[in-house]
Protein backbone atom coordinates (compact mmCIF):
# COMPACT_ATOMS: atom_id res chain seq x y z
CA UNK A 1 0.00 0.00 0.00
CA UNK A 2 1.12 3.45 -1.13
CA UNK A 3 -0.86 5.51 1.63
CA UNK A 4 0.70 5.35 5.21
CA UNK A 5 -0.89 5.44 8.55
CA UNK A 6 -3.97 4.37 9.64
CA UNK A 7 -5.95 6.71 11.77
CA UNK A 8 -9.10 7.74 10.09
CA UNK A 9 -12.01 9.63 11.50
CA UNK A 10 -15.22 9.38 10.58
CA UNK A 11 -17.18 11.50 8.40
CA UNK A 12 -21.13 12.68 8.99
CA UNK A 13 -21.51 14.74 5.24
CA UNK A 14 -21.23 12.67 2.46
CA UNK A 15 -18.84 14.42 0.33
CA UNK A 16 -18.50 12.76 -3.36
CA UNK A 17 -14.87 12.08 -4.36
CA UNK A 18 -13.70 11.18 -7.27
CA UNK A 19 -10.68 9.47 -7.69
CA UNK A 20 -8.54 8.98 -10.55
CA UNK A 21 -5.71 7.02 -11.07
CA UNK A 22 -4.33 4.09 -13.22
CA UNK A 23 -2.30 2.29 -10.45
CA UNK A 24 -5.52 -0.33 -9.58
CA UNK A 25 -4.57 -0.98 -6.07
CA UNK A 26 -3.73 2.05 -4.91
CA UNK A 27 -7.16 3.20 -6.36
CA UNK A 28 -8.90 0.30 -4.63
CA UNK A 29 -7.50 0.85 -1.58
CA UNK A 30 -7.82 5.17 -1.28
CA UNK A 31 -11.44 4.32 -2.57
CA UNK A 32 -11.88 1.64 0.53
CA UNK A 33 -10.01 4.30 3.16
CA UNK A 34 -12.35 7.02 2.00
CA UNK A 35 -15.76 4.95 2.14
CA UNK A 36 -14.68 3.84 5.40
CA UNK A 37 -14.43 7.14 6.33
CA UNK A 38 -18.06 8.06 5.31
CA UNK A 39 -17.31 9.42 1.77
CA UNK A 40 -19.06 8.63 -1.78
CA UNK A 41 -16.88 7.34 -3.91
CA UNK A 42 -16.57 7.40 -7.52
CA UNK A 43 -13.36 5.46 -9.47
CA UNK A 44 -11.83 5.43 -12.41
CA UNK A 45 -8.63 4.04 -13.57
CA UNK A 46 -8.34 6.24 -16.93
CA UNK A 47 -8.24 9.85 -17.44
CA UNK A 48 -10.72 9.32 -20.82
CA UNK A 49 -13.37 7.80 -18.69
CA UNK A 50 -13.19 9.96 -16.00
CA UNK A 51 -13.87 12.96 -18.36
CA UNK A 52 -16.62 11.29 -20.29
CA UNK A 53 -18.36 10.54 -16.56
CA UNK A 54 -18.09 13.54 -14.33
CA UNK A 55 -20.89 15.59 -15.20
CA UNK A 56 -23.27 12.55 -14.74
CA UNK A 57 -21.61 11.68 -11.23
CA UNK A 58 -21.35 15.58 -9.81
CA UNK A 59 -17.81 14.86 -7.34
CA UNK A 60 -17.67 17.67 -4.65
CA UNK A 61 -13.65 17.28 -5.03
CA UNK A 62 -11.30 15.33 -7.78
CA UNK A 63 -8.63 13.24 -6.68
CA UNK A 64 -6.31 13.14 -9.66
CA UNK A 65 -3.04 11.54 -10.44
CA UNK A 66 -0.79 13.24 -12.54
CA UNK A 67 1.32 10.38 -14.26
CA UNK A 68 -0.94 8.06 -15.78
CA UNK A 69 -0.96 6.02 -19.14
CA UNK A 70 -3.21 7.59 -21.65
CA UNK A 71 -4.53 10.67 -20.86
CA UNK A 72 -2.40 12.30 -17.98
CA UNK A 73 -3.63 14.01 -14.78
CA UNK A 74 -2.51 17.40 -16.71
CA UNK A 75 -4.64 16.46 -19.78
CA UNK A 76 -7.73 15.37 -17.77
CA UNK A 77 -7.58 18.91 -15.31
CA UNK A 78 -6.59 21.10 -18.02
CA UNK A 79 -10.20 19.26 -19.90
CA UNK A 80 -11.52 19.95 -16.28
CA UNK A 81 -10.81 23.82 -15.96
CA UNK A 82 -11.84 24.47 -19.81
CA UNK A 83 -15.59 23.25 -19.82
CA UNK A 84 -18.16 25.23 -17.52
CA UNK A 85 -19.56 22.79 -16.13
CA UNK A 86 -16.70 21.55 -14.33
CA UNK A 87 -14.59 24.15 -14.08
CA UNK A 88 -15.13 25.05 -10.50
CA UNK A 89 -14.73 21.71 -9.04
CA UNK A 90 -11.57 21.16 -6.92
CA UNK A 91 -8.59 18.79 -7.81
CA UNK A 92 -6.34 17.55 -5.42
CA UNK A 93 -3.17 16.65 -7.40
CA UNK A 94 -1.75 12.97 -6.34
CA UNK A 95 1.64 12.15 -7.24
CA UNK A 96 5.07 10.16 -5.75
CA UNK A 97 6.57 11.38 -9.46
CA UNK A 98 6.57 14.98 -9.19
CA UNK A 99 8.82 17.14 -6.52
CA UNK A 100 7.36 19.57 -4.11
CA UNK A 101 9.90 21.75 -5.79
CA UNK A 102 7.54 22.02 -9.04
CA UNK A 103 4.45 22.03 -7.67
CA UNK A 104 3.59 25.87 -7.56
CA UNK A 105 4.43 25.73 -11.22
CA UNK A 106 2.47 22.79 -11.84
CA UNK A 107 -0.53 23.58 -9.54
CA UNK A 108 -0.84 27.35 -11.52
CA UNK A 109 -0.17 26.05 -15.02
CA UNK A 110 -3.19 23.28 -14.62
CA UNK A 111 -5.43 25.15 -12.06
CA UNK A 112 -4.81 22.12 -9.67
CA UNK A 113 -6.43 23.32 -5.76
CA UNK A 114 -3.80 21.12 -4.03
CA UNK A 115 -1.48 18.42 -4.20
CA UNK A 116 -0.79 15.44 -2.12
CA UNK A 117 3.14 13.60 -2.48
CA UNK A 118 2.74 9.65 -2.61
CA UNK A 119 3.24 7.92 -0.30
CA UNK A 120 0.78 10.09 1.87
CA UNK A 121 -1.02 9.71 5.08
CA UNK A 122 -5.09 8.90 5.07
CA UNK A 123 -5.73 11.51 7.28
CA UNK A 124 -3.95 14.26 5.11
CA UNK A 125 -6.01 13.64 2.41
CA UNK A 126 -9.02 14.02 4.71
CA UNK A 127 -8.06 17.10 5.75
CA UNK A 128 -7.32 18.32 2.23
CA UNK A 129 -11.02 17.03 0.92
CA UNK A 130 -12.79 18.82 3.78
CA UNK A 131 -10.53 21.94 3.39
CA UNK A 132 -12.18 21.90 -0.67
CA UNK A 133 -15.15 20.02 -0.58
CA UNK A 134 -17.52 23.03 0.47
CA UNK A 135 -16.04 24.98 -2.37
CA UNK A 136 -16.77 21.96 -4.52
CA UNK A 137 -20.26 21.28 -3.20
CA UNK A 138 -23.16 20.29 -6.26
CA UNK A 139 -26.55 20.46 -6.71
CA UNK A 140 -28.01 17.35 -6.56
């Protein structure tokens, strides 16, 4: 497992989260953390997918992997920022590829909210999905 730590507190909103990410276990397992922690979850393991399916599943926040096969994390949030419709919801960046040192740059260039550095702890990306899931918040 990619993630470290396991203290997770539990959630009473049900914030929608979409995750995205081609490495399949570390998907499964964020997804499980998360649900476990009282939040929807949506998944997706390609960046194509993901794009053709987020206006029908309305995610409060984006959970989005940068290096990915296919479409990349910076393809699917610069697809993200350009259509209205989607524009506003936040992205929390996740990657164990890119340095801290390039992140400004990266997080201005692609409109990214936040970023996470694999391997990360459960309860910091808690903490970064409540900080941005108000801001993210849908009509349903």
């Amino acid at each position: 497992m990619r993630m470290k730590g396991n203290s997770i507190r539990m959630k009473t909103k049900k914030t929608k989260v979409m995750i995205i990410d081609d490495e399949k276990v570390f998907l499964e397992e964020l997804k499980e953390t998360l649900k476990l922690s009282g939040y929807k979850t949506i998944t997706f393991s390609d960046g194509t997918k993901a794009l053709e399916n987020v206006i029908k599943h309305k995610p409060d926040v984006i959970l989005l992997d940068l290096k990915m096969e296919g479409k990349n994390g910076f393809q699917v949030a610069d697809e993200l920022r350009k259509k209205e419709e989607t524009s506003g919801i936040p992205i929390i960046a996740m990657t164990g590829y890119y340095l801290t040192d390039s992140y400004e740059y990266i997080r201005k260039m692609y409109g990214l909210d936040e970023c996470l550095i694999k391997p990360f702890n459960p309860l910091d990306v808690i903490t970064k999905i409540e900080l941005l899931g108000n801001k993210g918040k849908t009509k349903s």
